[in-house]
PDB file of N, CA and C in Angstrom:
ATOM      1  N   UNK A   1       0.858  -1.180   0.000  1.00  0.00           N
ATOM      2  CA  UNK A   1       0.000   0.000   0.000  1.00  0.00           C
ATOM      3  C   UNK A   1       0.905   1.244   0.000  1.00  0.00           C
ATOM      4  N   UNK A   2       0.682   2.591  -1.044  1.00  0.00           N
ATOM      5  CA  UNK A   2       1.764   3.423  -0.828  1.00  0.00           C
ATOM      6  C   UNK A   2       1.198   4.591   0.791  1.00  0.00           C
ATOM      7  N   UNK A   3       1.833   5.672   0.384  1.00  0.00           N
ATOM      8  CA  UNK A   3       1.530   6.332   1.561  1.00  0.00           C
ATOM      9  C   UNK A   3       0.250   7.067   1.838  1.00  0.00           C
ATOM     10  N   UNK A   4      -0.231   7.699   0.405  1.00  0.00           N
ATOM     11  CA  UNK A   4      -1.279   8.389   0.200  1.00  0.00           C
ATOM     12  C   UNK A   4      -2.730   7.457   0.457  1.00  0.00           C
ATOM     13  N   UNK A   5      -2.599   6.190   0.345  1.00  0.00           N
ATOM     14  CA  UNK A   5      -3.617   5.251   0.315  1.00  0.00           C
ATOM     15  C   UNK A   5      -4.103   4.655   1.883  1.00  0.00           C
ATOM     16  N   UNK A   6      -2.496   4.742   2.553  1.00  0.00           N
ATOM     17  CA  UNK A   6      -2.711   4.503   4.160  1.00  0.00           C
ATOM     18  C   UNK A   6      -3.353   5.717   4.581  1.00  0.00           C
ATOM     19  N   UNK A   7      -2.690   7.156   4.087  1.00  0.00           N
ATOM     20  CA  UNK A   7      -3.379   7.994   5.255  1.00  0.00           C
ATOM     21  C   UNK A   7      -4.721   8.344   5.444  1.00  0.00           C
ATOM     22  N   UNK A   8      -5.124   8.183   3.962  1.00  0.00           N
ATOM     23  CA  UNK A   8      -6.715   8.030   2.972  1.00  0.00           C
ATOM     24  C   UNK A   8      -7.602   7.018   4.184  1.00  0.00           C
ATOM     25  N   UNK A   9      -6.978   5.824   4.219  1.00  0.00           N
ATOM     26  CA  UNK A   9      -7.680   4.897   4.683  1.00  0.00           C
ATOM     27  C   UNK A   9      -7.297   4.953   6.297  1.00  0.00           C
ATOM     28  N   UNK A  10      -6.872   5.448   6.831  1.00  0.00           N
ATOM     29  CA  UNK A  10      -6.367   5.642   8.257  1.00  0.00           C
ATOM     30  C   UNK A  10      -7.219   6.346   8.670  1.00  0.00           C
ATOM     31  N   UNK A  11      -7.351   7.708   7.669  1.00  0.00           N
ATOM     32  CA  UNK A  11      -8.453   8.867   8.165  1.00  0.00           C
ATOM     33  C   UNK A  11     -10.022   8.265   7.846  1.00  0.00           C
ATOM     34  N   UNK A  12     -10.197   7.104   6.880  1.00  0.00           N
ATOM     35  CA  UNK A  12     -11.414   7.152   7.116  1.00  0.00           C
ATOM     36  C   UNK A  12     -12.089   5.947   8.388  1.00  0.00           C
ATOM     37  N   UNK A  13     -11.167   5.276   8.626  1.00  0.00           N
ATOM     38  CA  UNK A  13     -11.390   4.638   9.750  1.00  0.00           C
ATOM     39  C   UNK A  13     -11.898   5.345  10.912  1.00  0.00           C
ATOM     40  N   UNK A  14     -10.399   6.461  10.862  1.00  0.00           N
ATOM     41  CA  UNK A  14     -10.885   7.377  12.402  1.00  0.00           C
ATOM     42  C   UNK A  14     -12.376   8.302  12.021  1.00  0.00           C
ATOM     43  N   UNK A  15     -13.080   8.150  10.672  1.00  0.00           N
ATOM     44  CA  UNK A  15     -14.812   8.743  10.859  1.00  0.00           C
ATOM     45  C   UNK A  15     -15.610   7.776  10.867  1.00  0.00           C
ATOM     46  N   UNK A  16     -15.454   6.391  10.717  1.00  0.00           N
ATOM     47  CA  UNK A  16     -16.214   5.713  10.885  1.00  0.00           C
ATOM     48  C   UNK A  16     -16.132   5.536  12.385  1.00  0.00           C
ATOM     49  N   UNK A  17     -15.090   5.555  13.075  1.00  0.00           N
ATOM     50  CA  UNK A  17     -15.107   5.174  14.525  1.00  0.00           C
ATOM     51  C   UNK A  17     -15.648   6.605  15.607  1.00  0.00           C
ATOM     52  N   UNK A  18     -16.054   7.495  14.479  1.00  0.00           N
ATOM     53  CA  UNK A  18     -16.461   8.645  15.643  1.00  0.00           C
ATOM     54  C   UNK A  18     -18.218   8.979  14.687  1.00  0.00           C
ATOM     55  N   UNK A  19     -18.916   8.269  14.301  1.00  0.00           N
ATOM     56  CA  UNK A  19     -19.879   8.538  13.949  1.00  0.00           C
ATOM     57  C   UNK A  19     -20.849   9.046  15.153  1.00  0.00           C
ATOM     58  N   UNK A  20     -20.980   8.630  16.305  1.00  0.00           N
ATOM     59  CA  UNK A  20     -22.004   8.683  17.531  1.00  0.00           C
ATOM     60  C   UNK A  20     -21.239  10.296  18.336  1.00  0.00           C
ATOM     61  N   UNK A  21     -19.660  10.318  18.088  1.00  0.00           N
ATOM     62  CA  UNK A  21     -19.354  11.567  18.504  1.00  0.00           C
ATOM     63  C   UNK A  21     -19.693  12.803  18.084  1.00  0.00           C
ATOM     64  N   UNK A  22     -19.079  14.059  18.952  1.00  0.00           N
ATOM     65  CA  UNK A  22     -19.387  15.511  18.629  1.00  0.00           C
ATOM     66  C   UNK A  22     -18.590  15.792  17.750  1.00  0.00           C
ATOM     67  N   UNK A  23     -19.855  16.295  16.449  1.00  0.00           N
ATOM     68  CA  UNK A  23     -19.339  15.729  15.067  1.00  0.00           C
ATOM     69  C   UNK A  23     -18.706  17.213  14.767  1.00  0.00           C
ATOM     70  N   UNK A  24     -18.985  18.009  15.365  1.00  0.00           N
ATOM     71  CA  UNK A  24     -18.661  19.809  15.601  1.00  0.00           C
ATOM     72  C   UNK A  24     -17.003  20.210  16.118  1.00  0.00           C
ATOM     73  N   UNK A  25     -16.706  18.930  17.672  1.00  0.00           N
ATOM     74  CA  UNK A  25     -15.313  18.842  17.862  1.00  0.00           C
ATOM     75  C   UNK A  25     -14.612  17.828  16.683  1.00  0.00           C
ATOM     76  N   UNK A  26     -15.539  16.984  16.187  1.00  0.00           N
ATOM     77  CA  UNK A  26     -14.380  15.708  15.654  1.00  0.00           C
ATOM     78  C   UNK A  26     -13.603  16.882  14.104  1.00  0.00           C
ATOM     79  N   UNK A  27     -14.874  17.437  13.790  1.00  0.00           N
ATOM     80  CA  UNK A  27     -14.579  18.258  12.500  1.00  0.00           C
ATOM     81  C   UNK A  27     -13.041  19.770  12.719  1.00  0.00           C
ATOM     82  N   UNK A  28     -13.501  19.996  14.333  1.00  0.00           N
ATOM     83  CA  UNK A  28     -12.301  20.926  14.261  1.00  0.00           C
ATOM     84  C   UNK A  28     -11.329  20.175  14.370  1.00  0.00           C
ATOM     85  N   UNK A  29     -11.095  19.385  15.330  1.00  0.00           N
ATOM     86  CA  UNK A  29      -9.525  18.796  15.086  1.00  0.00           C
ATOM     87  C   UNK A  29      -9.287  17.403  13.861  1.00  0.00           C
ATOM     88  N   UNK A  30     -10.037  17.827  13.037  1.00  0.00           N
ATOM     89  CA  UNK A  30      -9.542  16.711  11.739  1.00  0.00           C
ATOM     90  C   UNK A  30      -8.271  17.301  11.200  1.00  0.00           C
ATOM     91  N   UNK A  31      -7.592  18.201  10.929  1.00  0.00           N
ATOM     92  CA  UNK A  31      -6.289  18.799  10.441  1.00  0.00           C
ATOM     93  C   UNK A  31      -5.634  18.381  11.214  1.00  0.00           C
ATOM     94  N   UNK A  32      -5.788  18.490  12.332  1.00  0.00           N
ATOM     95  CA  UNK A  32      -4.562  17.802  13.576  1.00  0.00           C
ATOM     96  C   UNK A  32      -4.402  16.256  13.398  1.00  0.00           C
ATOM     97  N   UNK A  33      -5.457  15.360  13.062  1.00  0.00           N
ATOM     98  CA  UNK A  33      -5.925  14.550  12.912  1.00  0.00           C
ATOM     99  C   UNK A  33      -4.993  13.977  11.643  1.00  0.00           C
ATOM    100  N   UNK A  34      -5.438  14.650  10.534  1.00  0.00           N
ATOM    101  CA  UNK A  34      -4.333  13.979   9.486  1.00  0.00           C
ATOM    102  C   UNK A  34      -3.238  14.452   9.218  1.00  0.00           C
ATOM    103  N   UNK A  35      -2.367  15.835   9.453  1.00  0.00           N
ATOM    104  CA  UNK A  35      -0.807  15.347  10.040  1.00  0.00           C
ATOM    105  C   UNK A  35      -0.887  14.602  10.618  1.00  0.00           C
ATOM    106  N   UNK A  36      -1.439  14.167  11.877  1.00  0.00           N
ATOM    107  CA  UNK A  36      -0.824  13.173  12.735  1.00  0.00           C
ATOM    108  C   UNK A  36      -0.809  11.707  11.701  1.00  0.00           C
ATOM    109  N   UNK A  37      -1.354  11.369  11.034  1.00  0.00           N
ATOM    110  CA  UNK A  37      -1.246  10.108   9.969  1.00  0.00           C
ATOM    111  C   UNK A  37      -0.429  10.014   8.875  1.00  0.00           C
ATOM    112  N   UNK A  38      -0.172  11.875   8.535  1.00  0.00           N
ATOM    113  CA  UNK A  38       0.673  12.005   7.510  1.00  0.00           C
ATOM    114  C   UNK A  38       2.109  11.429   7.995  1.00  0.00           C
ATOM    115  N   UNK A  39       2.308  12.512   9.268  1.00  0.00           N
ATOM    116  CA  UNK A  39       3.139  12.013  10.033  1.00  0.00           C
ATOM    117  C   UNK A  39       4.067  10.919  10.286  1.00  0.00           C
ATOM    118  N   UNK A  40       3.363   9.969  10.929  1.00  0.00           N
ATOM    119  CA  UNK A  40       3.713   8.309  10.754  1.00  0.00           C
ATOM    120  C   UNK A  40       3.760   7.797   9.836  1.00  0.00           C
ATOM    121  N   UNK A  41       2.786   8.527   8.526  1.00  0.00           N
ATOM    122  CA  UNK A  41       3.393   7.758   6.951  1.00  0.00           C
ATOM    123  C   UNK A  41       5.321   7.878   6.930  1.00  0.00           C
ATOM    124  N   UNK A  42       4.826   9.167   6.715  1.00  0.00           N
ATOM    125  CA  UNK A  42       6.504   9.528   6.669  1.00  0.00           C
ATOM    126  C   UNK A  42       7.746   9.607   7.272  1.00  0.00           C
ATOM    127  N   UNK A  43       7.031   9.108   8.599  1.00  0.00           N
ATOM    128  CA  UNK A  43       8.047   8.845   9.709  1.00  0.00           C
ATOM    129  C   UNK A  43       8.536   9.858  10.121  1.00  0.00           C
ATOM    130  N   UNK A  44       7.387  11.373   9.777  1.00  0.00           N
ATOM    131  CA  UNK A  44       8.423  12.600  10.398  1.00  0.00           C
ATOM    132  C   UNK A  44       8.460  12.963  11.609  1.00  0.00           C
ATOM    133  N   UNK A  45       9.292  13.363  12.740  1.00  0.00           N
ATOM    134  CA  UNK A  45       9.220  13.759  13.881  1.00  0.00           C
ATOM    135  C   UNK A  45       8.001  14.348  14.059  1.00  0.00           C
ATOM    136  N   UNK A  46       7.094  14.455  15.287  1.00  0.00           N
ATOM    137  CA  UNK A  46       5.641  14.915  15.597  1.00  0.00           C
ATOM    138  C   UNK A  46       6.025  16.540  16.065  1.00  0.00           C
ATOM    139  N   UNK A  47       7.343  16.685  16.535  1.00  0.00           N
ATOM    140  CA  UNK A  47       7.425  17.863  16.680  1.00  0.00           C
ATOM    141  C   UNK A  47       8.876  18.678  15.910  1.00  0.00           C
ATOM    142  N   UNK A  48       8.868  18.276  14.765  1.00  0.00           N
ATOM    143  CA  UNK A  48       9.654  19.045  13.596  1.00  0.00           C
ATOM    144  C   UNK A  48       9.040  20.675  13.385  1.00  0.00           C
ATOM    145  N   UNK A  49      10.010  21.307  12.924  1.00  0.00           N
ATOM    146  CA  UNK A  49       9.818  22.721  12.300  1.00  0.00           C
ATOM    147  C   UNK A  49       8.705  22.326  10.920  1.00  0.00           C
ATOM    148  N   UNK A  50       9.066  21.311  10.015  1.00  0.00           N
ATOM    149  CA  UNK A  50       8.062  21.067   9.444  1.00  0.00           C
ATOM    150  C   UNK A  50       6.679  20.808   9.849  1.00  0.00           C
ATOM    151  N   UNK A  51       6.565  19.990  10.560  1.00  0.00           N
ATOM    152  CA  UNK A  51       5.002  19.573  11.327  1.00  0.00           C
ATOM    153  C   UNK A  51       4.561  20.717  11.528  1.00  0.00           C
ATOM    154  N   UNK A  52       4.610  21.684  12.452  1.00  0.00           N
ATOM    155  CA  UNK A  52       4.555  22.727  13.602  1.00  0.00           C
ATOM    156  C   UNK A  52       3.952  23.581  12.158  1.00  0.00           C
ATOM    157  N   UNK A  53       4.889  23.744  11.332  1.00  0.00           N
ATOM    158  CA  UNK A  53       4.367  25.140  10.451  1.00  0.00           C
ATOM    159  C   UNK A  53       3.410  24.751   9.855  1.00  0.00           C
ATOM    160  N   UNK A  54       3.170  23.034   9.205  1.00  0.00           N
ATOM    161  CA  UNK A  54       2.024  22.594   8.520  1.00  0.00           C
ATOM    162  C   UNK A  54       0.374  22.773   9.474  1.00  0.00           C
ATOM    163  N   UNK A  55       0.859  22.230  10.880  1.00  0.00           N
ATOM    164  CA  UNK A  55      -0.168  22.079  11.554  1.00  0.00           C
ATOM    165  C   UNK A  55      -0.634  23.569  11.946  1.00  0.00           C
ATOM    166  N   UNK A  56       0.096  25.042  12.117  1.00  0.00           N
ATOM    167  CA  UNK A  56       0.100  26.387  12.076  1.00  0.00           C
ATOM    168  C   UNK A  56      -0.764  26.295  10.830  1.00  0.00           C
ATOM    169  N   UNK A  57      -0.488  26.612   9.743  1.00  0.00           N
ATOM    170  CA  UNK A  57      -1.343  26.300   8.495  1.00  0.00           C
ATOM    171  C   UNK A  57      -2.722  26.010   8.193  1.00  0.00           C
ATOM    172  N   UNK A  58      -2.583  24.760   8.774  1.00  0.00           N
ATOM    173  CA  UNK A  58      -4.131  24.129   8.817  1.00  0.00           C
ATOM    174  C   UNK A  58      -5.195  24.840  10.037  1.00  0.00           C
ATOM    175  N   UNK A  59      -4.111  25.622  11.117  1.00  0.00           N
ATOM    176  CA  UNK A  59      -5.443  25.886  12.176  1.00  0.00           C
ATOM    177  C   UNK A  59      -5.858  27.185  11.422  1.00  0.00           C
ATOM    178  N   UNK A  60      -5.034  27.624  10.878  1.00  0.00           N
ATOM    179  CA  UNK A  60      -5.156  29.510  10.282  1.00  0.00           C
ATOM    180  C   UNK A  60      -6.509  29.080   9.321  1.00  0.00           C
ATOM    181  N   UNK A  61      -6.103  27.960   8.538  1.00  0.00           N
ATOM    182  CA  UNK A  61      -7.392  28.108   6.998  1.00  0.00           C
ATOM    183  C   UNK A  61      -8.264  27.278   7.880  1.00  0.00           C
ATOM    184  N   UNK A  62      -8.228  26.630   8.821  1.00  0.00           N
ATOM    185  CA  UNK A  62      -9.729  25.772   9.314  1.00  0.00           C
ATOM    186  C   UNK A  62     -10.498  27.284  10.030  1.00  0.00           C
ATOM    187  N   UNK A  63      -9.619  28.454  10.810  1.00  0.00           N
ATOM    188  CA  UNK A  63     -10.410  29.253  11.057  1.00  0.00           C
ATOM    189  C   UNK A  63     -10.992  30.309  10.426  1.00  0.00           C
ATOM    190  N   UNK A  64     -10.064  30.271   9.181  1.00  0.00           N
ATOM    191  CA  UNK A  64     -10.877  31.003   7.964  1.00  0.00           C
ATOM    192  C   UNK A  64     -11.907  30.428   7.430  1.00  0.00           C
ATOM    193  N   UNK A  65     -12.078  29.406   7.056  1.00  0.00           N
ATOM    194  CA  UNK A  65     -13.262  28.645   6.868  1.00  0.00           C
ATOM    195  C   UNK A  65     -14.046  28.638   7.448  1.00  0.00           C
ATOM    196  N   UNK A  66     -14.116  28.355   8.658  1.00  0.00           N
ATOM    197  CA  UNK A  66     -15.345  28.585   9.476  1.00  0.00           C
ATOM    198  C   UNK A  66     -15.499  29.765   9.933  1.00  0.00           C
ATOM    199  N   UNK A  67     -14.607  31.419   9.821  1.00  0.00           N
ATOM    200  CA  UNK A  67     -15.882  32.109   9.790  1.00  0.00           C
ATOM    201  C   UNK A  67     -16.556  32.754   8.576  1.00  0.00           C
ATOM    202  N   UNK A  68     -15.884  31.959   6.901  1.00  0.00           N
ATOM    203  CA  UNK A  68     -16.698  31.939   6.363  1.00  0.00           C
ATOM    204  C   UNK A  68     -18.037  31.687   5.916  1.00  0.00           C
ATOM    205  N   UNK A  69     -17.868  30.352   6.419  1.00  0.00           N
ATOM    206  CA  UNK A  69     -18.942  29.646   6.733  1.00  0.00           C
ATOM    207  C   UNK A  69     -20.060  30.096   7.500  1.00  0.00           C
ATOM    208  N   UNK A  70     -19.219  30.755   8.678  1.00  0.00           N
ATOM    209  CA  UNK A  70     -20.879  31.717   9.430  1.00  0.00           C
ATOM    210  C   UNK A  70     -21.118  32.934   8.688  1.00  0.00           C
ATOM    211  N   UNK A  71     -20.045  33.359   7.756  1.00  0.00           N
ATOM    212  CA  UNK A  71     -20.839  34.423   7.181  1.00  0.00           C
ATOM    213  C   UNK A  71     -21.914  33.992   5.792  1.00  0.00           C
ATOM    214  N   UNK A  72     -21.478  33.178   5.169  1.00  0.00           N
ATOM    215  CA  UNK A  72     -22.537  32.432   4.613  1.00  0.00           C
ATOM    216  C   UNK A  72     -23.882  31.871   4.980  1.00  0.00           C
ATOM    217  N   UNK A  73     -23.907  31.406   5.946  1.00  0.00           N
ATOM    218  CA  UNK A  73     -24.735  30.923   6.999  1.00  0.00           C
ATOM    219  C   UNK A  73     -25.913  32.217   7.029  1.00  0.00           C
ATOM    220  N   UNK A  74     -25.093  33.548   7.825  1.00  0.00           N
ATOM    221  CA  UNK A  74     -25.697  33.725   8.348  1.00  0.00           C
ATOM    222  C   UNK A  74     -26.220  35.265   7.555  1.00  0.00           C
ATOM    223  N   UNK A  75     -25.823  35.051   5.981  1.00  0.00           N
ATOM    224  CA  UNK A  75     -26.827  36.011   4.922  1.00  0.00           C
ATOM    225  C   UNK A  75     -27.637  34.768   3.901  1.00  0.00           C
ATOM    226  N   UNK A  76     -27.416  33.498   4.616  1.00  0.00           N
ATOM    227  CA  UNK A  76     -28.704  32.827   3.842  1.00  0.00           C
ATOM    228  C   UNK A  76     -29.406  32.627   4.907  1.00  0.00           C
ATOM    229  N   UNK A  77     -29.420  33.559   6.356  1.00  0.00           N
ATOM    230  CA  UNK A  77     -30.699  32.907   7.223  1.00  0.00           C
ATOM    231  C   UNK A  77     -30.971  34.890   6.979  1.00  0.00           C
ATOM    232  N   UNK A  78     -30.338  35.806   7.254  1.00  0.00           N
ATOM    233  CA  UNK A  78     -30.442  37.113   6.870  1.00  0.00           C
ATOM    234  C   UNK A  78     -30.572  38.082   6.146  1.00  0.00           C
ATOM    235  N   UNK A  79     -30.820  37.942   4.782  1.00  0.00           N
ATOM    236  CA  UNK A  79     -30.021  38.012   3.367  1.00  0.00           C
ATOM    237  C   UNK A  79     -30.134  39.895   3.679  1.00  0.00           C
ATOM    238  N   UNK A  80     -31.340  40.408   4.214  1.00  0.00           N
ATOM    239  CA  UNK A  80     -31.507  42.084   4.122  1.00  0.00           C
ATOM    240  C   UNK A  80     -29.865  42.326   5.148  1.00  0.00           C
ATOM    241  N   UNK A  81     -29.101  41.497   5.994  1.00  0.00           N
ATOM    242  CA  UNK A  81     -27.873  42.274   6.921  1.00  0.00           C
ATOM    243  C   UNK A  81     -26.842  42.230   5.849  1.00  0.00           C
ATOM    244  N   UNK A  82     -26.955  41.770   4.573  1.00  0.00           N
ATOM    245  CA  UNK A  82     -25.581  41.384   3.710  1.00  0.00           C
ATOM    246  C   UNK A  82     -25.536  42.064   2.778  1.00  0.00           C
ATOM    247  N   UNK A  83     -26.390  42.903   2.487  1.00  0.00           N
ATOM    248  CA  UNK A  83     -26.353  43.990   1.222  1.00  0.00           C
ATOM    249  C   UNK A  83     -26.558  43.443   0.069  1.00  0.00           C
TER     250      UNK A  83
END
């Protein structure tokens, strides 16, 4: 199996095994979630200058995303506050 296929299938294990969980926390820390698989693919240290800046990375655009997402959200529940 190469590497891309383990972490593929690593990560979907860990959503089948959190279906009954808080699907709100499981979704924020999924970036943490797959470095950590990328990780062990590649055998890279968990706390490398590489890791650290990737996992920096992923928290910056997961929190851009979600407050895109509420601004989307919240001019399709508002549409007259969005101009």
């Amino acid at each position: 199996m190469n590497r891309a296929q383990h972490i593929a299938d690593s990560w979907q294990q860990t959503v089948l095994e959190q279906v009954d969980s808080d699907q709100t926390q499981f979704l924020k820390e999924d970036g943490s979630r797959i470095v950590g698989i990328w990780t062990g693919a590649r055998g890279e240290g968990i706390d490398s200058k590489r890791v650290n800046d990737l996992e920096l990375t992923i928290a910056d655009d997961a929190n851009s995303s979600a407050m895109e997402a509420e601004g989307t959200l919240q001019c399709t529940r508002r549409p007259t506050e969005c101009g």
